[in-house]
Protein backbone atom coordinates (compact mmCIF):
# COMPACT_ATOMS: atom_id res chain seq x y z
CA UNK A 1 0.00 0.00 0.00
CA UNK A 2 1.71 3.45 -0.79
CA UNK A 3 2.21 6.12 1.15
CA UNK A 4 1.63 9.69 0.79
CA UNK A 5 5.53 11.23 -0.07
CA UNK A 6 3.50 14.51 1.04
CA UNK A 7 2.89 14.95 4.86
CA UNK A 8 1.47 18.53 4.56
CA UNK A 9 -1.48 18.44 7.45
CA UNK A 10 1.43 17.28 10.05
CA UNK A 11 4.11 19.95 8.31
CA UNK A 12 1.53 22.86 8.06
CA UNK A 13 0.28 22.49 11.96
CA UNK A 14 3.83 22.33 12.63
CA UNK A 15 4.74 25.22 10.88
CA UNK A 16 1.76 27.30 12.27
CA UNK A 17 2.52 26.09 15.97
CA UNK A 18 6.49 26.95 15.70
CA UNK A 19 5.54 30.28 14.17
CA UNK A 20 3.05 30.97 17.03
CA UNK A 21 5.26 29.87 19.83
CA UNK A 22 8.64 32.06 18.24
CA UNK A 23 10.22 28.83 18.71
CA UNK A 24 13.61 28.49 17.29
CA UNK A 25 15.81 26.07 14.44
CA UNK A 26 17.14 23.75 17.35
CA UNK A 27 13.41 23.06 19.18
CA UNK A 28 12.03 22.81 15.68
CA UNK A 29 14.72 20.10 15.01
CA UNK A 30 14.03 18.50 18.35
CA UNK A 31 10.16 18.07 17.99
CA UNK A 32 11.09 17.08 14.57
CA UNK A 33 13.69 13.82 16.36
CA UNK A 34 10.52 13.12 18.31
CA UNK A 35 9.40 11.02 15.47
CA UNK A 36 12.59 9.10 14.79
CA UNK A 37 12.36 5.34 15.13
CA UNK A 38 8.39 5.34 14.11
CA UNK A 39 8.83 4.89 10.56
CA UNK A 40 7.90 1.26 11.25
CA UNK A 41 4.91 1.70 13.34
CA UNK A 42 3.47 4.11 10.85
CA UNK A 43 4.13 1.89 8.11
CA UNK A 44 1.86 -1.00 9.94
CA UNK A 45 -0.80 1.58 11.32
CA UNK A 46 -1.12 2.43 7.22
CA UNK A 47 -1.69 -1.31 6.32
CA UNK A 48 -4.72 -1.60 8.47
CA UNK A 49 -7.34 -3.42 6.90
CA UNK A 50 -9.85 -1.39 8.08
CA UNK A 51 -8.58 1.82 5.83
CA UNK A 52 -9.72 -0.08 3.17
CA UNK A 53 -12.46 -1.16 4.19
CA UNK A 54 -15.93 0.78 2.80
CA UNK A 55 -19.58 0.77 2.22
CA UNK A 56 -20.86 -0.75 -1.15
CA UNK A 57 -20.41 2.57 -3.86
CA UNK A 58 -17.62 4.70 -1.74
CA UNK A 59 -14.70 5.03 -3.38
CA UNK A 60 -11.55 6.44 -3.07
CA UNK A 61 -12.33 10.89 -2.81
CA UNK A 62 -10.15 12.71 -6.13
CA UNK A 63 -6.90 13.92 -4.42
CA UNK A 64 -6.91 11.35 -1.64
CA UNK A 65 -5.98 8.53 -3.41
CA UNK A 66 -3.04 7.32 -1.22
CA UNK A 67 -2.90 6.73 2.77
CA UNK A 68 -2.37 9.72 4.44
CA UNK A 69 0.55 8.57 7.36
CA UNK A 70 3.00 10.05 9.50
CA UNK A 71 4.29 11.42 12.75
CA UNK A 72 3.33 14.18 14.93
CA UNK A 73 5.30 15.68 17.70
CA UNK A 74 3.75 18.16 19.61
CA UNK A 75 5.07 19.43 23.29
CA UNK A 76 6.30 15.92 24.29
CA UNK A 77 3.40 14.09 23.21
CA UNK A 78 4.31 11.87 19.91
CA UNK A 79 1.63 10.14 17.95
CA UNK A 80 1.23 8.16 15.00
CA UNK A 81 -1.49 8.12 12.23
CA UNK A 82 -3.06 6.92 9.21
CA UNK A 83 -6.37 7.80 6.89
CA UNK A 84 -8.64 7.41 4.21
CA UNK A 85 -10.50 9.51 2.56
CA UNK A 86 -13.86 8.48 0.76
CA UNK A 87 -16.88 9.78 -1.62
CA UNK A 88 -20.13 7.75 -0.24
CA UNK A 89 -23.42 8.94 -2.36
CA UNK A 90 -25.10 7.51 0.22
CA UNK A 91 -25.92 8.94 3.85
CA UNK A 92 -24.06 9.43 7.15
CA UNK A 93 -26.33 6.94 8.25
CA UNK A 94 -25.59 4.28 5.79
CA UNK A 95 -21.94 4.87 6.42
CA UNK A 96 -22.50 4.86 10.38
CA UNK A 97 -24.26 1.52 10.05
CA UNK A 98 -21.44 0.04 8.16
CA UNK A 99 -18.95 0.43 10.19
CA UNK A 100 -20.20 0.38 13.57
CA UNK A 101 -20.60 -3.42 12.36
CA UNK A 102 -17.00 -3.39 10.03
CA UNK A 103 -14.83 -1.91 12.82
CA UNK A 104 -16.41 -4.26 15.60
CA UNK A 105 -15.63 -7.28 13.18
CA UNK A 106 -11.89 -6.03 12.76
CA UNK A 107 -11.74 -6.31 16.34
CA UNK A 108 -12.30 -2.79 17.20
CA UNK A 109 -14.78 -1.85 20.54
CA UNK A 110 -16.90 0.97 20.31
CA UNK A 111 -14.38 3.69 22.55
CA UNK A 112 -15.88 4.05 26.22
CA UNK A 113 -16.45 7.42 26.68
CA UNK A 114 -17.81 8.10 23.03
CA UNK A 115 -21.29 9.03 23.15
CA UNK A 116 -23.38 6.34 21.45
CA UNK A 117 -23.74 8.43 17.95
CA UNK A 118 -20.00 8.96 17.77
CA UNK A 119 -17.97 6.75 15.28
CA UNK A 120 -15.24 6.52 17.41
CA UNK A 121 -13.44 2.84 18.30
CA UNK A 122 -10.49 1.31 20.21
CA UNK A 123 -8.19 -1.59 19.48
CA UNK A 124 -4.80 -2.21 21.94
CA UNK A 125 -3.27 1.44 22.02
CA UNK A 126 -4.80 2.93 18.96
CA UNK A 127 -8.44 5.45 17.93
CA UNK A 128 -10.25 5.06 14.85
CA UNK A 129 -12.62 7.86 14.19
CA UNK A 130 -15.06 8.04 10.94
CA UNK A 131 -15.26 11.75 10.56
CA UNK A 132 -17.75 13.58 8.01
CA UNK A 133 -16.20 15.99 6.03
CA UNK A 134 -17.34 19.79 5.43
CA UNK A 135 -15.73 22.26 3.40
CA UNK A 136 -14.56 24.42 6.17
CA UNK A 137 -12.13 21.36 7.20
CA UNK A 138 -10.98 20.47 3.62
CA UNK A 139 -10.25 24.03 3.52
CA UNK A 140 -8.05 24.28 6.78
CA UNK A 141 -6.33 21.25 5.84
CA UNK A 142 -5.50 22.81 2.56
CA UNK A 143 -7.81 21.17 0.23
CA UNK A 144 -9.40 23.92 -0.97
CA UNK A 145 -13.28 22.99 -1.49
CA UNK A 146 -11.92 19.57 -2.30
CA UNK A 147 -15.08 17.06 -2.78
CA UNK A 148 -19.00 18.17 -3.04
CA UNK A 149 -19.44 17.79 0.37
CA UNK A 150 -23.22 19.27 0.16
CA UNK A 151 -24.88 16.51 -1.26
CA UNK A 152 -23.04 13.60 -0.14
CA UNK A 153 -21.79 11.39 2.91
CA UNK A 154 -18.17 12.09 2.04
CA UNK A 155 -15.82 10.51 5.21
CA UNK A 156 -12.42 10.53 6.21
CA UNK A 157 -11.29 7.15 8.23
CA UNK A 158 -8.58 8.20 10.95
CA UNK A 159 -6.16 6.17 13.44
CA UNK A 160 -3.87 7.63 15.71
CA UNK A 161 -1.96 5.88 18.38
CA UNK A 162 0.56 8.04 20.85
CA UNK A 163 4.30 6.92 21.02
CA UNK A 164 5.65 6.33 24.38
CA UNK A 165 3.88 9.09 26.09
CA UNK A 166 1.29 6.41 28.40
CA UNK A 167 -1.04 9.63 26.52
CA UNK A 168 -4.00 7.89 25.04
CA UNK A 169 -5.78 9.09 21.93
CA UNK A 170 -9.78 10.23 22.38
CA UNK A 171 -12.17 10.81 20.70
């Protein structure tokens, strides 16, 4: 499965949070050594079956077309992540339904403090969370307008997992 060359959501929100915080070259080369020795973790977390995994009639969204892994250091916490993003014509429903039964059949449990209509799962030291897209996030992700969001179910498929922090991910 390949993996996005690109990391720009992880590089931007670093960018924008070194900027803010006037740090300096050296602490933006030590949050930067926060990820070393992951590479293999985020390799697996990308291989997840359940990033491919999808309703009947979603595909693959125009632009997202490869995983979308890496590493993110932020203020001693280091995580790990991996997504999917998908065009459903269908409804937030339909996709809801799918994989509150696909992600408890890969072995994922609904996550225990996730209120009942939230897509949100746990599996050893990892979250999955089925997020609906709007413009407004494509947009701050850099996406521009990216997919017609208005008239579909259009979903992005997210793990993270933090790195030797004992942090856990929520939802």
């Amino acid at each position: 499965m390949p993996l996005r060359s690109d990391i720009t959501r992880p590089i931007s929100l670093l960018l924008s949070t070194a900027l803010t915080a006037g740090l300096t070259g050296c602490a933006l080369l030590d949050l930067a050594e926060d990820c070393d020795g992951t590479h293999d973790q985020v390799q697996e977390m990308a291989a997840l079956d359940i990033l491919d995994s999808r309703p009947a009639g979603a595909t693959v969204a125009r632009g997202f077309e490869e995983v979308d892994a890496g590493c993110w250091a932020d203020s001693g916490d280091v995580s790990v992540y991996a997504g999917r993003t998908y065009a459903f014509p269908g409804t937030q429903a339909d996709v809801a339904a799918y994989y509150r039964t696909a992600a408890v059949r890969d072995g994922w449990n609904p996550h225990p403090e996730a209120s009942p209509d939230d897509l949100c799962f746990v599996r050893e030291n990892m979250v999955l969370q089925i997020v609906f897209l709007v413009a407004e996030r494509l947009a701050e992700d850099g996406y521009g307008s990216g997919p017609d969001v208005t008239t579909r179910a259009d979903y992005s498929i997210d793990i993270t997992s933090f790195v030797n922090s004992g942090a856990e991910a929520g939802c």
